[in-house]
N, C-alpha and C. Protein backbone atom coordinates (compact mmCIF):
# COMPACT_ATOMS: atom_id res chain seq x y z
N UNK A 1 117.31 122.83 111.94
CA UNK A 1 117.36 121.45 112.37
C UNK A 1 116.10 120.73 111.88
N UNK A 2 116.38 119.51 111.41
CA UNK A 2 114.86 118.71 110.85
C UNK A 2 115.02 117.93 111.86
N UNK A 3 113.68 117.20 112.57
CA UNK A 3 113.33 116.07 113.12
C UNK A 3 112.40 115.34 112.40
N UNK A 4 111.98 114.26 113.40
CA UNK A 4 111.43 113.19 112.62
C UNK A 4 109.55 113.73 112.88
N UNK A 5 109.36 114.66 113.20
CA UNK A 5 107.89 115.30 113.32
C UNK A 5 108.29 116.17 111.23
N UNK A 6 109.12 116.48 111.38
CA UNK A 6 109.07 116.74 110.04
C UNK A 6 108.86 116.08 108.82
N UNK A 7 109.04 114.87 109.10
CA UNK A 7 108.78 113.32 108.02
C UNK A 7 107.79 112.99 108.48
N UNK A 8 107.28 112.88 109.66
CA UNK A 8 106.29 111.73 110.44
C UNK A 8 104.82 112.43 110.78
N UNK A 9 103.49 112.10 111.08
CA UNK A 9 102.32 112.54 111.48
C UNK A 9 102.52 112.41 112.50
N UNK A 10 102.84 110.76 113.00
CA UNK A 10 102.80 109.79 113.98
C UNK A 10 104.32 109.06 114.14
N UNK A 11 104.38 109.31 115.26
CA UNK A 11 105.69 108.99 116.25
C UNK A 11 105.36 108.11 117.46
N UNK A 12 105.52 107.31 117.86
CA UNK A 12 104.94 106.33 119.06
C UNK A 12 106.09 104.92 119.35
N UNK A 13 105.73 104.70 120.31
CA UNK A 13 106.06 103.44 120.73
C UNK A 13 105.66 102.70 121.58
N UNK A 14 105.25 101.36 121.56
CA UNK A 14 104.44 100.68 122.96
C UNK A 14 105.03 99.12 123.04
N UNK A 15 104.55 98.23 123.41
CA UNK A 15 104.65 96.75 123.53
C UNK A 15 104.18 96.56 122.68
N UNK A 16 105.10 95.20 122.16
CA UNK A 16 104.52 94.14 121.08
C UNK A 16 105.00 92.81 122.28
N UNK A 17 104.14 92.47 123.17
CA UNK A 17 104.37 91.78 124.00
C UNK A 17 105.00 92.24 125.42
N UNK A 18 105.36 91.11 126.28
CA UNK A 18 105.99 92.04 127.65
C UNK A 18 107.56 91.97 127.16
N UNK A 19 107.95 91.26 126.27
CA UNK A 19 109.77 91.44 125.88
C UNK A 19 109.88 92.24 125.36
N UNK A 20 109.17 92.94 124.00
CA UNK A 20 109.82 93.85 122.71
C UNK A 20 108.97 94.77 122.73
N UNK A 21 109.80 95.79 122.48
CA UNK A 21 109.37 97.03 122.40
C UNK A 21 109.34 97.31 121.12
N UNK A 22 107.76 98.38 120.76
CA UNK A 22 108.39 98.79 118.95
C UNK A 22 108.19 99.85 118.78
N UNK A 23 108.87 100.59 117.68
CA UNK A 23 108.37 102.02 117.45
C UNK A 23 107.97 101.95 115.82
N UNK A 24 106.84 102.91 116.27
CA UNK A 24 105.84 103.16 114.47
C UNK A 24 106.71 104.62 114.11
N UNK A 25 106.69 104.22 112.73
CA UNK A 25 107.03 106.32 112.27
C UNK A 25 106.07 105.84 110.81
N UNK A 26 105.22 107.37 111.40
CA UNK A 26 104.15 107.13 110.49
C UNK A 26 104.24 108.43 109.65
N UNK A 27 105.06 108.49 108.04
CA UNK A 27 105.20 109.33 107.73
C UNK A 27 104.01 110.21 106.93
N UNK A 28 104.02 111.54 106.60
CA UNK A 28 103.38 112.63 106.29
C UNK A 28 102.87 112.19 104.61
N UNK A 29 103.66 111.84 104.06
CA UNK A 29 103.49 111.58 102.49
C UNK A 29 104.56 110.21 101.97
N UNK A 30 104.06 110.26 100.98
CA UNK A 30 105.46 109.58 99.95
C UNK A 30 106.90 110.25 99.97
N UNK A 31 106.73 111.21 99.47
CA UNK A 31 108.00 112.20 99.70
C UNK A 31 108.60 112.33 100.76
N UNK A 32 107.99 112.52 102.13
CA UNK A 32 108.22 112.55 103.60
C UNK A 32 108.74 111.43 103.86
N UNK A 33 108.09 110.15 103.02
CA UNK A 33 108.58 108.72 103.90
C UNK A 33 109.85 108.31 102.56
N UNK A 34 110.07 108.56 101.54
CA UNK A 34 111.35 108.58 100.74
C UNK A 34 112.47 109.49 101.59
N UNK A 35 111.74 110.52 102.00
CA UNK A 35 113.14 111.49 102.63
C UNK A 35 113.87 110.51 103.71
N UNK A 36 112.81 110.20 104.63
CA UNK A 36 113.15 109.45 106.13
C UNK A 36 114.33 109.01 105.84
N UNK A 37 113.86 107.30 104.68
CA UNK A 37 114.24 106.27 104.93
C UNK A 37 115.79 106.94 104.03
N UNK A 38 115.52 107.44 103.71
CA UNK A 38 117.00 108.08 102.90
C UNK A 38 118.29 108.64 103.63
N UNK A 39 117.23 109.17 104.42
CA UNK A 39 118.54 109.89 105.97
C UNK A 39 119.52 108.65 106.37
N UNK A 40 118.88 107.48 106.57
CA UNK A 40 119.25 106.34 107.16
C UNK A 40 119.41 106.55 108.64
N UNK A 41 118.47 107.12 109.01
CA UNK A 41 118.77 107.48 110.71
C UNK A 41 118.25 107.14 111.69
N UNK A 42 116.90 106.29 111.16
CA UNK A 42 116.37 104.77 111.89
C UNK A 42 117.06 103.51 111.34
N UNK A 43 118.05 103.56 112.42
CA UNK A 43 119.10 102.20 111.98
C UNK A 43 119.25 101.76 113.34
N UNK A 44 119.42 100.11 113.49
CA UNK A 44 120.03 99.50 114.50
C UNK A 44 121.00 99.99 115.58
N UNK A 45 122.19 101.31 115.31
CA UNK A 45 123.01 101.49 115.90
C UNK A 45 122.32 102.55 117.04
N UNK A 46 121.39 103.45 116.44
CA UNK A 46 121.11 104.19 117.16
C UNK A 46 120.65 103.90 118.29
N UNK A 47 119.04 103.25 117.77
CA UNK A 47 118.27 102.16 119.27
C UNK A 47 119.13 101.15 119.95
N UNK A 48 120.69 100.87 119.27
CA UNK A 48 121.32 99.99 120.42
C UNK A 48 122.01 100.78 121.28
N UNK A 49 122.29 102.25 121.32
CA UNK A 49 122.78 103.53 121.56
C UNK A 49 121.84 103.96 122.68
N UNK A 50 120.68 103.95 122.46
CA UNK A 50 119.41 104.64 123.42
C UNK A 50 119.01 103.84 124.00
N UNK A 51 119.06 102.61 123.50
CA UNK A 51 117.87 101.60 124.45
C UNK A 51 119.14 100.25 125.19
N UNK A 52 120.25 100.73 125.20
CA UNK A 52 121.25 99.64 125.98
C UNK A 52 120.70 98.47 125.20
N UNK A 53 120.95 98.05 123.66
CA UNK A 53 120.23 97.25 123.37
C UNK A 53 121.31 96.02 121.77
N UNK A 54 121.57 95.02 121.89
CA UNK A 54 122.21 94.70 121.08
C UNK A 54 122.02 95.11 119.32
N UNK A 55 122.65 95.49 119.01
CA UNK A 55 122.14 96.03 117.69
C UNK A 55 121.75 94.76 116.71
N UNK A 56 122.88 93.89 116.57
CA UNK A 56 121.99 92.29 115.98
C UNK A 56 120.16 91.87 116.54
N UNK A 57 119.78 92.09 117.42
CA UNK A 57 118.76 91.99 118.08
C UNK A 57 117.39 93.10 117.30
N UNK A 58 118.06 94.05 117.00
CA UNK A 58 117.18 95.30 116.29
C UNK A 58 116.69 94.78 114.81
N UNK A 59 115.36 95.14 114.68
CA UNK A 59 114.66 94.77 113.74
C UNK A 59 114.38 96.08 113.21
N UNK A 60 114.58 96.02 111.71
CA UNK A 60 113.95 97.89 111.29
C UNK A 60 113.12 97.13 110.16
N UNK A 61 111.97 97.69 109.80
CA UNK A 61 110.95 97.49 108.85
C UNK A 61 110.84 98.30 107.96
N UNK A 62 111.35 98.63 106.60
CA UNK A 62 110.28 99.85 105.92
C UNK A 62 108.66 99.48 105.13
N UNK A 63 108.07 99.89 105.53
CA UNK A 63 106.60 99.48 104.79
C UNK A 63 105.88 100.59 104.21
N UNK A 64 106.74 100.36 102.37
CA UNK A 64 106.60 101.46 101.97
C UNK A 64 104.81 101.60 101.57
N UNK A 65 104.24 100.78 101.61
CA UNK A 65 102.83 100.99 101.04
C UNK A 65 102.20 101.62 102.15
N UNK A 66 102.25 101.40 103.30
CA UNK A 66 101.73 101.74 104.88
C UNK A 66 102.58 103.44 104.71
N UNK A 67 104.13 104.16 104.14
CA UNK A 67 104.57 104.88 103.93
C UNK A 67 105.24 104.89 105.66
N UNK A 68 105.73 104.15 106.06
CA UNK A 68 106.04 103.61 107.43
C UNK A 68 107.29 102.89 107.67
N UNK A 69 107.84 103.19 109.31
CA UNK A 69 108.79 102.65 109.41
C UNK A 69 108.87 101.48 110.70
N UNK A 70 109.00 100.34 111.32
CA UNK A 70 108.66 100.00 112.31
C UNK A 70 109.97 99.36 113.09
N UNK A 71 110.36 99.67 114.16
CA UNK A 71 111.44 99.44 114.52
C UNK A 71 110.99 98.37 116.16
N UNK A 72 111.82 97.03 115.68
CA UNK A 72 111.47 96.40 117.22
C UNK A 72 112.60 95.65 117.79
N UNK A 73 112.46 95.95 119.62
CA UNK A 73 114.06 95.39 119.78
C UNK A 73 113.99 94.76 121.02
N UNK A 74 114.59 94.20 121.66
CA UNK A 74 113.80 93.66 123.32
C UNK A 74 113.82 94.89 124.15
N UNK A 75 112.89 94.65 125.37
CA UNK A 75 112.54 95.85 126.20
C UNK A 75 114.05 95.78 126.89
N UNK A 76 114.18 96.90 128.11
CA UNK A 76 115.20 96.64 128.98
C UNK A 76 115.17 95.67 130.29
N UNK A 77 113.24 96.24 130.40
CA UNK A 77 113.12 94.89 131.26
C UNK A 77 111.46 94.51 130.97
N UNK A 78 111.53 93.20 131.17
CA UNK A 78 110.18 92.55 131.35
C UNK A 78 109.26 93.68 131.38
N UNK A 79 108.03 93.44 130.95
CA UNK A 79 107.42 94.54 131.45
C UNK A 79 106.52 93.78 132.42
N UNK A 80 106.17 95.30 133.61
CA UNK A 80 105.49 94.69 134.71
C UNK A 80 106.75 94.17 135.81
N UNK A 81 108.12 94.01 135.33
CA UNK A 81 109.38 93.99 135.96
C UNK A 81 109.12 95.40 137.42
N UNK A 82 109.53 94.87 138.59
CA UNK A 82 109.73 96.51 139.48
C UNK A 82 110.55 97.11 139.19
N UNK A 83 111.67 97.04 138.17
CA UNK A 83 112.32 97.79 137.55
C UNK A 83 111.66 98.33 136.36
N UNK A 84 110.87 98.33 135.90
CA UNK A 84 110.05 98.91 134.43
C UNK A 84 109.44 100.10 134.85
N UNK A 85 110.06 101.11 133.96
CA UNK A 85 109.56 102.53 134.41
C UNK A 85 108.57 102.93 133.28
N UNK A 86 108.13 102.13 132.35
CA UNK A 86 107.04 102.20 131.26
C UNK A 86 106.35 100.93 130.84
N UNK A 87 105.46 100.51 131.91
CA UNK A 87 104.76 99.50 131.96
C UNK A 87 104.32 99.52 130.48
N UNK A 88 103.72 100.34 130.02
CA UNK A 88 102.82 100.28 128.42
C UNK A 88 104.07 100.60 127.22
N UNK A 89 105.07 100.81 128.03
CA UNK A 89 106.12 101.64 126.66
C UNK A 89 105.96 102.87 126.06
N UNK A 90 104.69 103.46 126.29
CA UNK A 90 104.47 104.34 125.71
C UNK A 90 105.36 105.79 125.46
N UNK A 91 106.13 105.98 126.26
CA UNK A 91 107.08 106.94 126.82
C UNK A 91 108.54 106.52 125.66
N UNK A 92 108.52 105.31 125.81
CA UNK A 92 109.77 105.50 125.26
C UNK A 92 110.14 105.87 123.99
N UNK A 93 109.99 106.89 122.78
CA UNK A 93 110.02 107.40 121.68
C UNK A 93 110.19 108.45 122.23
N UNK A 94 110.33 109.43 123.13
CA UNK A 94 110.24 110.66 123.72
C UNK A 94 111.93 110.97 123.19
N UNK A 95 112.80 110.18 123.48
CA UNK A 95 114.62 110.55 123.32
C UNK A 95 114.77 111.11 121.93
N UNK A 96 114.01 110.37 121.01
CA UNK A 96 113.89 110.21 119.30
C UNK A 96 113.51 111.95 118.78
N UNK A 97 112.71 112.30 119.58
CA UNK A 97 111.93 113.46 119.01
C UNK A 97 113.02 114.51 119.24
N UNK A 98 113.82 114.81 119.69
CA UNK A 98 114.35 115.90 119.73
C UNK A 98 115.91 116.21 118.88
N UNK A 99 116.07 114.71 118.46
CA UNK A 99 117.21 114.46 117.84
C UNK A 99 117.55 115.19 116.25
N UNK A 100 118.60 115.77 115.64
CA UNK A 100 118.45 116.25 114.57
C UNK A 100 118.22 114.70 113.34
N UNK A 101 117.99 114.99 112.73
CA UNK A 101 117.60 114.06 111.51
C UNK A 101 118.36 114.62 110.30
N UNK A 102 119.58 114.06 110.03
CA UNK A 102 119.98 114.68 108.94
C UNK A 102 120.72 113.34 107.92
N UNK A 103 120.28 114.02 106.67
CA UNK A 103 120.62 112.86 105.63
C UNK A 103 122.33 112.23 105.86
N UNK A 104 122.11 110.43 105.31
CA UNK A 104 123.36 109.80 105.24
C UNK A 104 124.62 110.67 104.19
């Protein structure tokens, strides 16, 4: 099974504000970040899949000079909401890591 620790150094996600949430994939090499984006498996459908989240709404970035991927989409709730179980976001990339990663 490949995951995305196999392409990536750096895996994370936090606030880009109290609405949107983003996730960094910070890949290993050139080669590592050609493989990623090749899988096609940071796509809109997935994070609208995991994050109850409209997929039109999903933003995916590749930034191949950074060798990076940045994905941003609205939170589920406000943050700081009494429903927000990740005030900082930080937690939420945790679903991502265990997932297989396999090419389109």
């Amino acid at each position: 099974m490949t995951t995305l620790l196999d392409y990536c150094s750096l895996v994370r996600s936090k606030n880009a504000g109290p609405f949107t949430l983003t996730f960094d994939f910070m890949c290993h090499d050139q080669a590592a970040y050609d493989a990623l984006v090749a899988t096609g498996f940071l796509n809109p459908t997935l994070f609208a899949t995991l994050y109850d989240a409209d997929p039109g709404q999903i933003l995916v970035v590749n930034h191949p000079l950074a060798l990076a991927v940045k994905v941003s989409l609205p939170r589920p709730t406000v943050q700081g909401d009494l429903r927000d179980t990740d005030c900082y976001a930080g937690q939420q990339y945790a679903p991502l890591m265990d997932m297989d990663v396999t090419p389109a």
